[in-house]
N, C-alpha and C. Protein backbone atom coordinates (compact mmCIF):
# COMPACT_ATOMS: atom_id res chain seq x y z
N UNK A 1 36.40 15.83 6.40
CA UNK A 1 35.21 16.09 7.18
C UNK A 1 35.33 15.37 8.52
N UNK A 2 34.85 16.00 9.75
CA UNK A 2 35.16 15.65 10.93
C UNK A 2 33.42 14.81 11.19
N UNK A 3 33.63 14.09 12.08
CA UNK A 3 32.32 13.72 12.90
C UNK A 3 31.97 14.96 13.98
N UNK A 4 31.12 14.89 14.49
CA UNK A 4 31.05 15.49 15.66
C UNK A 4 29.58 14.48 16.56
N UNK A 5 29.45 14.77 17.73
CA UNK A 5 29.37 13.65 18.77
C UNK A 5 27.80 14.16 18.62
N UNK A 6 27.16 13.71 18.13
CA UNK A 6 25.80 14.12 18.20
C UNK A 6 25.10 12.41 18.32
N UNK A 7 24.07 12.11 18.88
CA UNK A 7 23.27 10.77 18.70
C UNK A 7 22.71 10.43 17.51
N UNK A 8 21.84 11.63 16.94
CA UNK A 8 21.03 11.75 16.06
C UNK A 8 20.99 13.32 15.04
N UNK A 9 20.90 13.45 13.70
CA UNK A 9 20.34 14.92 13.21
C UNK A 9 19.01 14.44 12.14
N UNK A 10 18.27 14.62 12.56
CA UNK A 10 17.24 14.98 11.40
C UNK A 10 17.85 16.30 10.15
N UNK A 11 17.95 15.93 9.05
CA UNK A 11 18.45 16.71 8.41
C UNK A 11 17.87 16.30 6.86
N UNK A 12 17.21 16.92 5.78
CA UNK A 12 16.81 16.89 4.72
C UNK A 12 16.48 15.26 4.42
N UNK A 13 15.11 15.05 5.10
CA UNK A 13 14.59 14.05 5.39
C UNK A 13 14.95 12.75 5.67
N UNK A 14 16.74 12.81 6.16
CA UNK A 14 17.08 11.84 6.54
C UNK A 14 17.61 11.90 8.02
N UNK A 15 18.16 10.29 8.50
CA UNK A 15 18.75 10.47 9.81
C UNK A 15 20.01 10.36 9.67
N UNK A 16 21.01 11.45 10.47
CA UNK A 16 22.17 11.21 10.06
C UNK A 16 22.82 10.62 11.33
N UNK A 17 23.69 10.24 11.26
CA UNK A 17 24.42 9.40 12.57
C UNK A 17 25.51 8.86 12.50
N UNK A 18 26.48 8.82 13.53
CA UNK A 18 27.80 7.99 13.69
C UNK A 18 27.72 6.88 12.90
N UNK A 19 26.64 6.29 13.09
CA UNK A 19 26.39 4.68 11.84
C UNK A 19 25.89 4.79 10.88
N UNK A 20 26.10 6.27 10.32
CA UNK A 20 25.52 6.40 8.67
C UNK A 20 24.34 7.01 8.55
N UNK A 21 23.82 7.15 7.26
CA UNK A 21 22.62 8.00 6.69
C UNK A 21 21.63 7.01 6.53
N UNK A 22 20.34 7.02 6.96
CA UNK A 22 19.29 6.49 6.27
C UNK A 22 17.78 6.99 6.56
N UNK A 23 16.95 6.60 6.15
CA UNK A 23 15.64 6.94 5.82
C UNK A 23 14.93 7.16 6.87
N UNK A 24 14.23 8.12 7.00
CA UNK A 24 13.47 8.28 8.62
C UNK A 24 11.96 6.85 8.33
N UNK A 25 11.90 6.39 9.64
CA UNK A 25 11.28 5.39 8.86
C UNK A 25 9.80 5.44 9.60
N UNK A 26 9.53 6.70 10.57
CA UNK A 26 8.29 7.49 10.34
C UNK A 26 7.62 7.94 9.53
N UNK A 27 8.46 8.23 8.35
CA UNK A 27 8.04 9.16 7.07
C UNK A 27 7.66 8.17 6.09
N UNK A 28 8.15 6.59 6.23
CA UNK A 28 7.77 5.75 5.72
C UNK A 28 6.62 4.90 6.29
N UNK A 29 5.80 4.83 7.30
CA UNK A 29 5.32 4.18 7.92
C UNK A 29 3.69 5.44 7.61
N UNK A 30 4.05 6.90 7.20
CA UNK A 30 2.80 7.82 7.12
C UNK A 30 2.45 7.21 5.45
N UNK A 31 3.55 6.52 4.55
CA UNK A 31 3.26 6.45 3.34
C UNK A 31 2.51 5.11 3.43
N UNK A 32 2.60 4.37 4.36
CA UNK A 32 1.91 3.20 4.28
C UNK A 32 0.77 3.01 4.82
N UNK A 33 0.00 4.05 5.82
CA UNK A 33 -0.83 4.34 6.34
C UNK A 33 -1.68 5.87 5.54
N UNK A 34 -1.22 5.83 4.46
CA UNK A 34 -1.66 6.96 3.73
C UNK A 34 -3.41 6.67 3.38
N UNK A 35 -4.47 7.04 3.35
CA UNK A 35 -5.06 7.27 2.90
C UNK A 35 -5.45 6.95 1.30
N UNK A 36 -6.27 6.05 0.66
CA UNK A 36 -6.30 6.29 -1.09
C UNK A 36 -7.00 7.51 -1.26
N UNK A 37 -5.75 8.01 -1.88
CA UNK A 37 -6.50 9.46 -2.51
C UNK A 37 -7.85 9.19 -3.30
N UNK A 38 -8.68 10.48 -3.51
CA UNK A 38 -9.74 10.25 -3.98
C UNK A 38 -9.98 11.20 -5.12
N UNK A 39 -9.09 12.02 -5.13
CA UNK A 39 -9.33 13.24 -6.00
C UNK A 39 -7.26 13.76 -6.44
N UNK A 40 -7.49 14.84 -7.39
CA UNK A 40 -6.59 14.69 -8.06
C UNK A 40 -5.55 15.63 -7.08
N UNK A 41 -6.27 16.55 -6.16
CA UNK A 41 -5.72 16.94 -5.27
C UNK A 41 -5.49 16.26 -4.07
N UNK A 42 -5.39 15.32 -3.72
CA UNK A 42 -5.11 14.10 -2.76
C UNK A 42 -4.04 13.39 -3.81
N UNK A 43 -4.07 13.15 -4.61
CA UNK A 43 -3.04 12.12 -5.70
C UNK A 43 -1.85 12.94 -5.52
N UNK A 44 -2.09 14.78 -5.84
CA UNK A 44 -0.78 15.27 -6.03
C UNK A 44 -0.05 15.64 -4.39
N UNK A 45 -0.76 15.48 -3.30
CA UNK A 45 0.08 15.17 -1.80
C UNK A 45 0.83 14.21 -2.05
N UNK A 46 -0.11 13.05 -2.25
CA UNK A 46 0.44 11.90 -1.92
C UNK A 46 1.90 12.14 -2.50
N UNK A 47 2.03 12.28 -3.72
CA UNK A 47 3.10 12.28 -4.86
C UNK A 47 3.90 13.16 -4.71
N UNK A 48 3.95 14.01 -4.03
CA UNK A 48 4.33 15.27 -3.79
C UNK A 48 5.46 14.48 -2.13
N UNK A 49 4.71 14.09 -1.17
CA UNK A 49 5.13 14.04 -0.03
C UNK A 49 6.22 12.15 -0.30
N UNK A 50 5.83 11.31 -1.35
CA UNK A 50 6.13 10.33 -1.95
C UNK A 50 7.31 10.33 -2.59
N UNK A 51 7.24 11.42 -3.17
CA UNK A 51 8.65 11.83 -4.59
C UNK A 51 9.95 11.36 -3.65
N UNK A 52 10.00 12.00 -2.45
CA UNK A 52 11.37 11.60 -2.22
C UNK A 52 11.96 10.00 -1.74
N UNK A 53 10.96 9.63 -0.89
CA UNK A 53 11.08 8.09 -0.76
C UNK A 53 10.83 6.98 -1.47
């Protein structure tokens, strides 16, 4: 597998880059500023948008 010269890819919710793969850490910063769900349809977002991180 080759590199190719890109800065940044957003790609299946991660960042990919010359210095490796890791966690977008926007997507972590909406989980910490989340809202307490209140209902069972708020629980299953949360958990839903949660599952992967």
């Amino acid at each position: 597998m080759m590199w190719t010269s890109f800065a940044t890819e957003r790609s299946l919710r991660l960042l990919i880059s010359i210095n490796g793969i890791r966690i977008d850490l926007k997507k972590v910063k909406v989980i910490i500023n989340w809202q307490e769900p209140e209902n069972v349809k708020n629980i299953r977002a949360f958990i839903g948008f949660t599952n992967f991180y």
